[in-house]
N, C-alpha and C. Protein backbone atom coordinates (compact mmCIF):
# COMPACT_ATOMS: atom_id res chain seq x y z
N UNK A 1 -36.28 -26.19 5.42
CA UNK A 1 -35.81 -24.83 5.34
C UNK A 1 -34.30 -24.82 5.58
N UNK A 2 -33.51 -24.38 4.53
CA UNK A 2 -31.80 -23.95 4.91
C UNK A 2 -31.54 -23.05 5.94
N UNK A 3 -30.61 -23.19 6.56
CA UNK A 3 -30.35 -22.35 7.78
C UNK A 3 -29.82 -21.54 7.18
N UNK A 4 -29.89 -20.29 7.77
CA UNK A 4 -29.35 -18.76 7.53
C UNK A 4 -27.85 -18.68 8.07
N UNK A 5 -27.12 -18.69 6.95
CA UNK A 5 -26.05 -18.38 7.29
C UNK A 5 -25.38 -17.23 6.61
N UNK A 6 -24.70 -16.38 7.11
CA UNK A 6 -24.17 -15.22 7.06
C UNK A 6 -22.54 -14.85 6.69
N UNK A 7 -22.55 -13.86 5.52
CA UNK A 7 -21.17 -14.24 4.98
C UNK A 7 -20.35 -13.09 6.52
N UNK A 8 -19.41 -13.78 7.04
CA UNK A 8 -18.27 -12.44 8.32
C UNK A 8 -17.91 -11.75 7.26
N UNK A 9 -17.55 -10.60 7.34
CA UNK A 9 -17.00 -9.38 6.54
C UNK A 9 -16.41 -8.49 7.61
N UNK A 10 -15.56 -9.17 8.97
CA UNK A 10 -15.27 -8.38 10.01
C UNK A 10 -15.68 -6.49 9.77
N UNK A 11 -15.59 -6.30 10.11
CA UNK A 11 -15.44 -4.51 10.58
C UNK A 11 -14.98 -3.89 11.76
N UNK A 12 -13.88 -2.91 11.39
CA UNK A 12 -12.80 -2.15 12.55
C UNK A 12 -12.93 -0.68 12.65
N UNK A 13 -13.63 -0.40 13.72
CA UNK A 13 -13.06 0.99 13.97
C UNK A 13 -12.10 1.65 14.24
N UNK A 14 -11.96 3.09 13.29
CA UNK A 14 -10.67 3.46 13.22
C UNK A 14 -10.36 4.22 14.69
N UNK A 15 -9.01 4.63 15.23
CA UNK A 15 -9.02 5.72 16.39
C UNK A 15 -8.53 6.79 15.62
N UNK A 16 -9.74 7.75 16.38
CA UNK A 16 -8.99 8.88 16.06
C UNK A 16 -7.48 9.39 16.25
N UNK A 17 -7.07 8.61 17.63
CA UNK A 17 -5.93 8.77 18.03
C UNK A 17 -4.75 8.57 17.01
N UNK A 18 -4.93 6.89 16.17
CA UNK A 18 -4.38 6.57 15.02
C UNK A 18 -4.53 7.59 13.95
N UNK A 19 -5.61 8.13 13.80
CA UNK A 19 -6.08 8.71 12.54
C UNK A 19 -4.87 10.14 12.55
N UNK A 20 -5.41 10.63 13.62
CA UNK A 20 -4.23 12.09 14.00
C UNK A 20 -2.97 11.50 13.73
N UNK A 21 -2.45 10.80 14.49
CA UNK A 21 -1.10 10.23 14.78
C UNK A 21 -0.59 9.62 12.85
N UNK A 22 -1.23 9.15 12.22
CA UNK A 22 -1.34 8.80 10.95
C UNK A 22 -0.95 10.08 10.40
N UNK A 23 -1.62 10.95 10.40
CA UNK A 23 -2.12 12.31 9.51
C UNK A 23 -0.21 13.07 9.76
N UNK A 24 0.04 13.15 10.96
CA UNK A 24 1.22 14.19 11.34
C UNK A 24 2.36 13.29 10.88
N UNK A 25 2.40 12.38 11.08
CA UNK A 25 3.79 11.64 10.66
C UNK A 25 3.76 11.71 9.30
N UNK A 26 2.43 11.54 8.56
CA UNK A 26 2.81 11.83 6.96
C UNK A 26 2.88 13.39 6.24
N UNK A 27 3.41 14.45 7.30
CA UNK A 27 3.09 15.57 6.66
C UNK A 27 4.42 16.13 5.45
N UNK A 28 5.03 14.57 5.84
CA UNK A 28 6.29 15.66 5.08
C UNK A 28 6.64 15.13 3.30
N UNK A 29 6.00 14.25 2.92
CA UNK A 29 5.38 13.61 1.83
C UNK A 29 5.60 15.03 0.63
N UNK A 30 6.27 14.49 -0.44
CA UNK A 30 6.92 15.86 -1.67
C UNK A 30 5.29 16.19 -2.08
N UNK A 31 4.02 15.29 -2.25
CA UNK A 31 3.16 15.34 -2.63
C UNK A 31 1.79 15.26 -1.64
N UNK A 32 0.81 15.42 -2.29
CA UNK A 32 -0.33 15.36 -1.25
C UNK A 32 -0.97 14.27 -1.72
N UNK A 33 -0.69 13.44 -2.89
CA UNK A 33 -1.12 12.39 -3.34
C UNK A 33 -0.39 11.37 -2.04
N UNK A 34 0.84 11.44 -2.14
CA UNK A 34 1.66 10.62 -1.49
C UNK A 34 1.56 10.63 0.32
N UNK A 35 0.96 12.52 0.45
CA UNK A 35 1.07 11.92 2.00
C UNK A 35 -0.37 11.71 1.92
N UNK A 36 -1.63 11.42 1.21
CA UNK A 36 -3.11 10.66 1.90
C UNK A 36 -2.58 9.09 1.37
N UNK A 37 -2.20 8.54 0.49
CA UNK A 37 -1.89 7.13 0.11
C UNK A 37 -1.21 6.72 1.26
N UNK A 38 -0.16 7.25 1.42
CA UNK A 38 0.89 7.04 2.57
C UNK A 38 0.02 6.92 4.14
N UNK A 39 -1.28 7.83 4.51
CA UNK A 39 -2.02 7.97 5.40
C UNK A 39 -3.11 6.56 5.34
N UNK A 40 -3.67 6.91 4.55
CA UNK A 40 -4.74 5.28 4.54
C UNK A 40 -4.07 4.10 4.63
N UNK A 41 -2.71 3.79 3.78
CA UNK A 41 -1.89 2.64 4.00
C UNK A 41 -1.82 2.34 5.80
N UNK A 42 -1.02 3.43 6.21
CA UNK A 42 -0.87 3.41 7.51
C UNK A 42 -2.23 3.38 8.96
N UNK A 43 -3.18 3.79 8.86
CA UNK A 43 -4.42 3.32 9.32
C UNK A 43 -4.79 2.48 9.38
N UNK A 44 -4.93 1.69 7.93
CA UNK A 44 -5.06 0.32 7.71
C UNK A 44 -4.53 -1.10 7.97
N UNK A 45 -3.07 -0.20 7.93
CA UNK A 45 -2.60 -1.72 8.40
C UNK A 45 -2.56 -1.35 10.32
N UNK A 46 -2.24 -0.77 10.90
CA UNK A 46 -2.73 -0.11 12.06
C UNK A 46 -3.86 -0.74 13.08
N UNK A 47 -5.05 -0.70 12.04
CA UNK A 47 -6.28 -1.17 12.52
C UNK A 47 -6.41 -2.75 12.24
N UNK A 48 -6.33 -3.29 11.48
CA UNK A 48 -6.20 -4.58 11.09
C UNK A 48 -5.47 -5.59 11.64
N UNK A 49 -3.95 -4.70 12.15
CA UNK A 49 -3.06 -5.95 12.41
C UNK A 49 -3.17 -6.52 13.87
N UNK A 50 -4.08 -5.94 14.65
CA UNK A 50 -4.25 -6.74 16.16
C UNK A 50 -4.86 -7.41 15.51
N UNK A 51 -5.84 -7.90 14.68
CA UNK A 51 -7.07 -8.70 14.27
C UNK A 51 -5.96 -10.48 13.59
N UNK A 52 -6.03 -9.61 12.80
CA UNK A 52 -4.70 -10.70 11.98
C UNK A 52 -4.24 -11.32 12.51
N UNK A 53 -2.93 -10.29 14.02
CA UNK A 53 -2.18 -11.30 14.64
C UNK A 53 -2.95 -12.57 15.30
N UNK A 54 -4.44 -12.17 15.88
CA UNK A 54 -4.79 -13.18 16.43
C UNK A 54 -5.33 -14.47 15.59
N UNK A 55 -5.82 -14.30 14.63
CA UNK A 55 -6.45 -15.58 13.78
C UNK A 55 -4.93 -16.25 12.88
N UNK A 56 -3.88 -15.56 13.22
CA UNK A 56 -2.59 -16.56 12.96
C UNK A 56 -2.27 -16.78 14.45
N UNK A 57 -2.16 -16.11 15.24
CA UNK A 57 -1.31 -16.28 16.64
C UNK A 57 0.01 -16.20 16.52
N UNK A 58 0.76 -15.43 15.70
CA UNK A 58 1.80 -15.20 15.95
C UNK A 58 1.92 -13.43 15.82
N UNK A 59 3.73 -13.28 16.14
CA UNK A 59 3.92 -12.18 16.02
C UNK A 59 4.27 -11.26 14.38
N UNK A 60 4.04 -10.41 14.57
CA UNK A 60 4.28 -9.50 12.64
C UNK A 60 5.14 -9.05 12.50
N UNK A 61 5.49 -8.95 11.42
CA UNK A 61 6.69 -7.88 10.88
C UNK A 61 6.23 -7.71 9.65
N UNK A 62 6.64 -6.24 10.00
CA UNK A 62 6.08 -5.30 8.68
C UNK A 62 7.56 -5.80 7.42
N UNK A 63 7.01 -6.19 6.56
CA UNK A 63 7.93 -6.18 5.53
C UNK A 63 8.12 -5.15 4.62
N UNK A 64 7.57 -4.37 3.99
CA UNK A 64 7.74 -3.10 3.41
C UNK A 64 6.47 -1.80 3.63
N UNK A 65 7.31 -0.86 3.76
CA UNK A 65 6.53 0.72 4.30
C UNK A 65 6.54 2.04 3.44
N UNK A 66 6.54 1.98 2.41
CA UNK A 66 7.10 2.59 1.27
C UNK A 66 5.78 2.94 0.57
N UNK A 67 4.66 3.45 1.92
CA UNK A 67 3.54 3.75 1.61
C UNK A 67 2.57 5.03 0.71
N UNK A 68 3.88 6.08 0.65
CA UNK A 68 3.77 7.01 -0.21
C UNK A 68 3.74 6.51 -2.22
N UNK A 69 4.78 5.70 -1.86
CA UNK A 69 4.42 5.52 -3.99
C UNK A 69 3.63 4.13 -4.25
N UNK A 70 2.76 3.49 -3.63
CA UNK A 70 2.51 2.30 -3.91
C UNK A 70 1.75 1.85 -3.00
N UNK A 71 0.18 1.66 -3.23
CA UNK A 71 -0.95 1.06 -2.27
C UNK A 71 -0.56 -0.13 -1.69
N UNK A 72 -0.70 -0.32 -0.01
CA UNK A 72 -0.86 -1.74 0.66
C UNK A 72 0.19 -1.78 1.23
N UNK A 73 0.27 -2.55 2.01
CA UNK A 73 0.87 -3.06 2.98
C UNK A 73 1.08 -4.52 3.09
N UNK A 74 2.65 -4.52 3.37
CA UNK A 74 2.63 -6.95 3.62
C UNK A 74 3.35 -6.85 4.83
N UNK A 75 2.85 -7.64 5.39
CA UNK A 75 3.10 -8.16 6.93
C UNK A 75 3.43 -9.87 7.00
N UNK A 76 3.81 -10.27 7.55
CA UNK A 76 5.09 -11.56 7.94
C UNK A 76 4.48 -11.81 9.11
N UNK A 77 3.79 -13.01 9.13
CA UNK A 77 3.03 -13.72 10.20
C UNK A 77 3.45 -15.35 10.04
N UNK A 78 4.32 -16.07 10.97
CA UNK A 78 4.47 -16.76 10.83
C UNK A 78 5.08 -17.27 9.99
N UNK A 79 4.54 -18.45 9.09
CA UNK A 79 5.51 -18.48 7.44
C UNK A 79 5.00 -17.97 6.10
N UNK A 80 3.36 -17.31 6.69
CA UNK A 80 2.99 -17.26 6.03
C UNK A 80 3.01 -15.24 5.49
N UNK A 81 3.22 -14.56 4.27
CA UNK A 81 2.93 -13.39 4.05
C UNK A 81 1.65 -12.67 3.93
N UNK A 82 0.94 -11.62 4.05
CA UNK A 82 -0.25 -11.05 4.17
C UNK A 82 -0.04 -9.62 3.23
N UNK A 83 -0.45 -9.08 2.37
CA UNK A 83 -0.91 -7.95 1.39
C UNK A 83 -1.85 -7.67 1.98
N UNK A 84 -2.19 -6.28 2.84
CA UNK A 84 -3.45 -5.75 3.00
C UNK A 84 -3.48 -4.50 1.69
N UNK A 85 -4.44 -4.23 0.53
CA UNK A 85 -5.14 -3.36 -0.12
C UNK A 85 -6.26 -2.87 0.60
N UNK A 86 -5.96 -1.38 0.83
CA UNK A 86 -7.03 -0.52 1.08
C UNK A 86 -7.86 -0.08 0.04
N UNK A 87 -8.94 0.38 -0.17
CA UNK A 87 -9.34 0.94 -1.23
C UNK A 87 -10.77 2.04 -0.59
N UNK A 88 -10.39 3.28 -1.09
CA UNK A 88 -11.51 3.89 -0.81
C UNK A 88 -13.24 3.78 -1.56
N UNK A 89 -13.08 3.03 -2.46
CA UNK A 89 -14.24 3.33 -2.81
C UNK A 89 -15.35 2.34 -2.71
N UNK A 90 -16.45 2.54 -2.79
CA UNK A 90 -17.50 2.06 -2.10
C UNK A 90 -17.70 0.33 -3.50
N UNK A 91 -16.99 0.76 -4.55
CA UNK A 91 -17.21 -0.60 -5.50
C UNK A 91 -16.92 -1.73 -4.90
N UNK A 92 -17.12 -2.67 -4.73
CA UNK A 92 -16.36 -3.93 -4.59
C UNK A 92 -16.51 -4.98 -5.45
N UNK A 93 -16.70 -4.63 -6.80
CA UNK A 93 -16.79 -5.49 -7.75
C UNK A 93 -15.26 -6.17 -8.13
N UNK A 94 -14.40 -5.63 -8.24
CA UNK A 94 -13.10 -6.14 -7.85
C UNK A 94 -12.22 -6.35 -6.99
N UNK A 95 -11.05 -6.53 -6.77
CA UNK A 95 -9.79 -6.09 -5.96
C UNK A 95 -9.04 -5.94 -6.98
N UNK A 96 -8.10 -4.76 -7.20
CA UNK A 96 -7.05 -4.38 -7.98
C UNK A 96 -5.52 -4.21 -7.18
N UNK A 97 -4.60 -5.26 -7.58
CA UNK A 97 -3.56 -5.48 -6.57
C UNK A 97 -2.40 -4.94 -7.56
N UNK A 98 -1.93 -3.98 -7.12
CA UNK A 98 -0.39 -3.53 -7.64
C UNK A 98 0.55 -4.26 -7.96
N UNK A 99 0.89 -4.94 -9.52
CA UNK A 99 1.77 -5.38 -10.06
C UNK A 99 3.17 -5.61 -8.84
N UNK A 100 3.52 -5.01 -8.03
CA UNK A 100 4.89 -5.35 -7.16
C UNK A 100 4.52 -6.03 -6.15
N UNK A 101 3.24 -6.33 -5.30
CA UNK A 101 2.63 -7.20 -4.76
C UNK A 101 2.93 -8.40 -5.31
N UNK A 102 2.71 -8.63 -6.74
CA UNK A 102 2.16 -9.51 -7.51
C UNK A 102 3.47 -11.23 -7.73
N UNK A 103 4.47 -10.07 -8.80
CA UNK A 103 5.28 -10.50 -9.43
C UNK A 103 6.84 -9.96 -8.58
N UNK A 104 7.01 -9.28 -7.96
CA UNK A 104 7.96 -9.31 -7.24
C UNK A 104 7.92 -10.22 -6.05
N UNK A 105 9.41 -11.38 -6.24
CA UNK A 105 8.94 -12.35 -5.46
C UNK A 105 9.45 -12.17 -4.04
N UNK A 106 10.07 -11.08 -3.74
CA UNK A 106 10.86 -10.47 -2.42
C UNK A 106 9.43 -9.84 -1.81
N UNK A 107 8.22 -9.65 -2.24
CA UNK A 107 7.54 -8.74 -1.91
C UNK A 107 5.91 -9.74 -1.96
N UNK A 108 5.61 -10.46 -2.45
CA UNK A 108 4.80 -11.13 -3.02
C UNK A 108 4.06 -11.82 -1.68
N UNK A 109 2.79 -11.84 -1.95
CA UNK A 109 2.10 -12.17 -0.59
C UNK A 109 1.86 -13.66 -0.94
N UNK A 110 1.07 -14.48 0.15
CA UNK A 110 0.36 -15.59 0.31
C UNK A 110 -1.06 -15.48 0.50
N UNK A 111 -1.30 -14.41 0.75
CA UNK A 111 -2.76 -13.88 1.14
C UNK A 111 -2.80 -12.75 0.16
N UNK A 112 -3.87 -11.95 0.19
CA UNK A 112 -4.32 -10.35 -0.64
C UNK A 112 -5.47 -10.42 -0.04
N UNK A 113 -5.70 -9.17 1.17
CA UNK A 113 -6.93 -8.92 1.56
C UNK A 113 -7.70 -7.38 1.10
N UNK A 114 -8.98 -7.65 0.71
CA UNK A 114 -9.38 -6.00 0.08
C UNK A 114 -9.95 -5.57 1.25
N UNK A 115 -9.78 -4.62 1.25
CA UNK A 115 -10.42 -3.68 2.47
C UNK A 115 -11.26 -2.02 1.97
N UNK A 116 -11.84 -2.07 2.70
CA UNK A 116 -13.36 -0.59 2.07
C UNK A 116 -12.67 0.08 3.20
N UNK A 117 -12.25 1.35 3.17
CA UNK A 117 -11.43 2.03 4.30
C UNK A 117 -12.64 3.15 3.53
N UNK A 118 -13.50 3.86 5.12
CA UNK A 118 -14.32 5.06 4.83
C UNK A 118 -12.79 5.64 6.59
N UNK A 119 -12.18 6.46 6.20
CA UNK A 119 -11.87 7.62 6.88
C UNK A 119 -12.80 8.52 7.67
N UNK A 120 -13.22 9.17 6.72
CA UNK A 120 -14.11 10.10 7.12
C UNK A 120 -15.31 9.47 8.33
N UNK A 121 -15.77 8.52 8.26
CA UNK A 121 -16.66 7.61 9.16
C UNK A 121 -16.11 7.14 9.98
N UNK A 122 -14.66 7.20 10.06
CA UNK A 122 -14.01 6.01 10.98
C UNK A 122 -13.79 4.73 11.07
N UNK A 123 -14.19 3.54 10.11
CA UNK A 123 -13.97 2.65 9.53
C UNK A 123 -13.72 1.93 8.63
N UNK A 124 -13.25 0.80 8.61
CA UNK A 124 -13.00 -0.11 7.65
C UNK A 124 -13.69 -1.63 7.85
N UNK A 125 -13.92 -2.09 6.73
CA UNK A 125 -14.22 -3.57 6.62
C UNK A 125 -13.35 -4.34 5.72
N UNK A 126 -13.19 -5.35 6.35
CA UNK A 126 -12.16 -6.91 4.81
C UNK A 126 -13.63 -7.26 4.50
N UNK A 127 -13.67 -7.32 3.03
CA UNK A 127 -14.58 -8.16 2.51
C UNK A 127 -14.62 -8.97 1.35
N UNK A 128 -12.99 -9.32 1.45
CA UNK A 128 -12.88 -10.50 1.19
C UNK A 128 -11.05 -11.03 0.82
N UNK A 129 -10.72 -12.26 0.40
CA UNK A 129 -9.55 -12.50 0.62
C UNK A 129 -9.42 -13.31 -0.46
N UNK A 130 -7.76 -13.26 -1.39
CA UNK A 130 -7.85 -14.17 -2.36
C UNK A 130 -5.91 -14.80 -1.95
N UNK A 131 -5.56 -15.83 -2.97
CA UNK A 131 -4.10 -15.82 -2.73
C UNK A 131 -3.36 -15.40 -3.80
N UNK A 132 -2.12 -15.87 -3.63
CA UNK A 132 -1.34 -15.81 -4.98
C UNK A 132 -1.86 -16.17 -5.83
N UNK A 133 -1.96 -17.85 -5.70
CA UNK A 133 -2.06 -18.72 -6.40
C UNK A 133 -2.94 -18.12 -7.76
N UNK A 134 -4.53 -18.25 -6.49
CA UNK A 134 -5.88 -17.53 -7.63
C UNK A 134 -5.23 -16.45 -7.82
N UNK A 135 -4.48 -15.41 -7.44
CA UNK A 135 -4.71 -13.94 -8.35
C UNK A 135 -4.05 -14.14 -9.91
N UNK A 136 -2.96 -15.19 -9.84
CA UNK A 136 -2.28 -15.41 -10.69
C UNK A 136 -2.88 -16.42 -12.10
N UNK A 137 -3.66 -17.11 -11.33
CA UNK A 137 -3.94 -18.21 -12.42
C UNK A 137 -5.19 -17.70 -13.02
N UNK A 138 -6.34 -16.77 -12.50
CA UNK A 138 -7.26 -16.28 -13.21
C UNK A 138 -7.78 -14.91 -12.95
N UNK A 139 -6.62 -14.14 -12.32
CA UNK A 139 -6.77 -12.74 -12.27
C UNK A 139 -6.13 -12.06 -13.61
N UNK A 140 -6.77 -10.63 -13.57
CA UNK A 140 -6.06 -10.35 -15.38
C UNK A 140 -5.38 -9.08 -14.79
N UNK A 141 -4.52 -9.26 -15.70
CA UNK A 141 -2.93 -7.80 -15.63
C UNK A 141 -3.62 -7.05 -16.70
N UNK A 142 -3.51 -5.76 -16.33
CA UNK A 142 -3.82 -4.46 -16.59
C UNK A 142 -2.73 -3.89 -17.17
N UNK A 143 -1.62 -3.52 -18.00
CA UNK A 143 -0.02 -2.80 -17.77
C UNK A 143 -0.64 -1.74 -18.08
N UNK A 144 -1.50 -1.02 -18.06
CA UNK A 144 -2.01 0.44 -18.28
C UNK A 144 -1.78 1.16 -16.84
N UNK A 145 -2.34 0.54 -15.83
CA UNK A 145 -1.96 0.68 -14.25
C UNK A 145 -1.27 -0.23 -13.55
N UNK A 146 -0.62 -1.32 -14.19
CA UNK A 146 0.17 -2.22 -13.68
C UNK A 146 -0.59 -2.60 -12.05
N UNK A 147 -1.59 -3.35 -12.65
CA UNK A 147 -2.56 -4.15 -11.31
C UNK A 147 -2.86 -5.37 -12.08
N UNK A 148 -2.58 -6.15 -10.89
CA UNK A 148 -4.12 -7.22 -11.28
C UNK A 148 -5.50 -7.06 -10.73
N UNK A 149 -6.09 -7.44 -11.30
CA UNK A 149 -7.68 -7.13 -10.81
C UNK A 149 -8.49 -8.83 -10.43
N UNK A 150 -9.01 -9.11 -9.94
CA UNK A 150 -9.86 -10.04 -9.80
C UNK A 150 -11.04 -10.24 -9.31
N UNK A 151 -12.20 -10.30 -9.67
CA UNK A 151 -13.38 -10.06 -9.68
C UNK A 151 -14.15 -10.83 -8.93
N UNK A 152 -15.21 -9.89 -7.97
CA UNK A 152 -15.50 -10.06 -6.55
C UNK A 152 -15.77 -11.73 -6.53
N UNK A 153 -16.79 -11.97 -7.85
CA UNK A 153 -16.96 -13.57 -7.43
C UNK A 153 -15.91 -14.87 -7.26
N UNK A 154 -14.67 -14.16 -7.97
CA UNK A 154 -13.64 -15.06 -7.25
C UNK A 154 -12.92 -14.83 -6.12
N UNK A 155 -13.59 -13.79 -5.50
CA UNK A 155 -12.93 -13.57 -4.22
C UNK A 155 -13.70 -14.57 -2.94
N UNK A 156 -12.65 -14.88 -2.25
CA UNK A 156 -13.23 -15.63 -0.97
C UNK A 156 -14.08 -14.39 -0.09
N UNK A 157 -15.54 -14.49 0.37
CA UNK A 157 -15.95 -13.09 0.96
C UNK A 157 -15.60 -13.17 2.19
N UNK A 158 -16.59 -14.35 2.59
CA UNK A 158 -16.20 -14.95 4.25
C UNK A 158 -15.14 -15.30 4.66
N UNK A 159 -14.80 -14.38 5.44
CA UNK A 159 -13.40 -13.79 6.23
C UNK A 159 -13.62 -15.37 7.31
N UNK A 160 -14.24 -15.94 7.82
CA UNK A 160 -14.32 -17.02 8.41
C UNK A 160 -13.68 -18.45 8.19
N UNK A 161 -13.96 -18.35 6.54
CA UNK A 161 -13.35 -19.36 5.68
C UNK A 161 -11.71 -18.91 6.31
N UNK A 162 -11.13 -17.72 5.67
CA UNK A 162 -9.97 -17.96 5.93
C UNK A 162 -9.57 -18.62 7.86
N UNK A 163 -10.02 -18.49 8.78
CA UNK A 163 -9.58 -18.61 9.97
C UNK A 163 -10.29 -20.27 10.36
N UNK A 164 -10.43 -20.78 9.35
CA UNK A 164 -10.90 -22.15 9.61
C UNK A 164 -10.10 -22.82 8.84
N UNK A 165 -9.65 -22.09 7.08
CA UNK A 165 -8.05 -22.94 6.68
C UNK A 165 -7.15 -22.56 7.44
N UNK A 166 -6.93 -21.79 7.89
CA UNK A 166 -5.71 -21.55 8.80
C UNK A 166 -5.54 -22.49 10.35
N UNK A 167 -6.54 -23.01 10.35
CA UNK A 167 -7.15 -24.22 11.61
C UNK A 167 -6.38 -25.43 11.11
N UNK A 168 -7.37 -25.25 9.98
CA UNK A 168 -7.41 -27.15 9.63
C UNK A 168 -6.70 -27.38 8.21
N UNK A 169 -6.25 -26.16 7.61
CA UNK A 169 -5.01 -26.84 6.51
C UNK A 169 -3.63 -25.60 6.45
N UNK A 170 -2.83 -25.48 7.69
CA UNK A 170 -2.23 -24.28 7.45
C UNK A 170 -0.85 -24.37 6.58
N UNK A 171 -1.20 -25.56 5.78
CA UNK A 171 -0.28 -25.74 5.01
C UNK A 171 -0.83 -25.60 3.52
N UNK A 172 -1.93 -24.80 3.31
CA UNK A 172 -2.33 -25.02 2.01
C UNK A 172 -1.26 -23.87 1.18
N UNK A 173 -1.36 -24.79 -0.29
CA UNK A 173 -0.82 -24.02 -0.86
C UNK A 173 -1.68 -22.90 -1.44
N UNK A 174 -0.11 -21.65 -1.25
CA UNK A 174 -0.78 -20.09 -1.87
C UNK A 174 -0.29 -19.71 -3.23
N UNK A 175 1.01 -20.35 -3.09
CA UNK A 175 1.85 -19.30 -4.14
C UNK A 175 1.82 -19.97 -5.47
N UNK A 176 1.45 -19.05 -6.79
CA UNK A 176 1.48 -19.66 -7.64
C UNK A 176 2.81 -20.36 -8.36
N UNK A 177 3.04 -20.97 -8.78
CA UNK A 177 4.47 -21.72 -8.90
C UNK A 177 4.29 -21.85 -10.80
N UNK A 178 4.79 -21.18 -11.53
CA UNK A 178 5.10 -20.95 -12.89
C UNK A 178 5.35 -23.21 -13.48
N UNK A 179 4.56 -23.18 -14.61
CA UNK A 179 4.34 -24.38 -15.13
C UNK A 179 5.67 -24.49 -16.01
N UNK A 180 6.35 -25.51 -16.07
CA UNK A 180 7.56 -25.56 -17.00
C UNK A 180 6.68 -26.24 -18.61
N UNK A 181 7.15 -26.24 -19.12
CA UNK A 181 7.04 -26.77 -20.80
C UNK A 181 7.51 -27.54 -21.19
């Protein structure tokens, strides 16, 4: 008989305290599109980043906050970069990562984590993690919404996997590196 093993898909409860504190700082947003995008961005990375800091052990820095026109958040852990994507909806047949994540290389992660953010419930879950590398070499560009998308089965699910390469190869490579001719 195979042993039962179980994919981690961590899960974080949100604070209300955050949630309020989230909600008032974004009230001044030209749009209401911009101040809930701007609101879930900020929750998310909020709730997540005590978690993070610890399975790197170092300290963060937010690298860009510009959460009103453009989903996600990247954070600076060590040498390595982190893209958190929130996404409200209950699909997880993909992750769809915003073209400036992607291809902007001032901005461009080493990681891309998807995250199921329910608000209304008070939580979120990662359920799952991909890098550059893969989003680039077999994720597909969209220019209709300027995303890449990559589809759940190439996503890493087990959040475990990542905190065991980060153990035992924290030198793997992420970033995709363009093939010369």
């Amino acid at each position: 008989m195979l042993p039962n093993f179980s994919i981690q898909q961590p899960s974080f409860a949100i604070s209300s305290h955050l949630q309020e504190q989230a909600w008032m700082s974004n009230r001044t947003h030209s749009s209401q599109w911009a101040q809930w995008n701007s609101y879930i961005n900020q929750i998310s990375l909020q709730t997540v980043l005590p978690w993070l800091r610890s399975e790197i052990n170092s300290q963060a820095a937010l690298l860009f906050e510009d959460w009103a026109r453009i989903n996600g958040s990247s954070v600076q852990l060590g040498q390595k970069s982190f893209v958190l994507i929130p996404d409200l909806s209950i699909d997880r047949s993909e992750i769809r990562v915003p073209q400036f994540w992607v291809d902007d290389t001032d901005h461009a992660g080493d990681y891309y984590f998807a995250m199921q953010v329910e608000p209304d419930d008070s939580w979120l879950q990662l359920w799952g993690y991909t890098t550059h590398r893969q989003l680039k070499a077999i994720g597909e560009y969209d220019s209709r919404d300027r995303c890449y998308s990559l589809a759940m089965e190439n996503l890493i699910l087990d959040i475990n996997v990542f905190s065991v390469v980060q153990l035992l190869y924290p030198d793997e490579p992420t970033r995709f590196e363009a093939q010369s001719v």
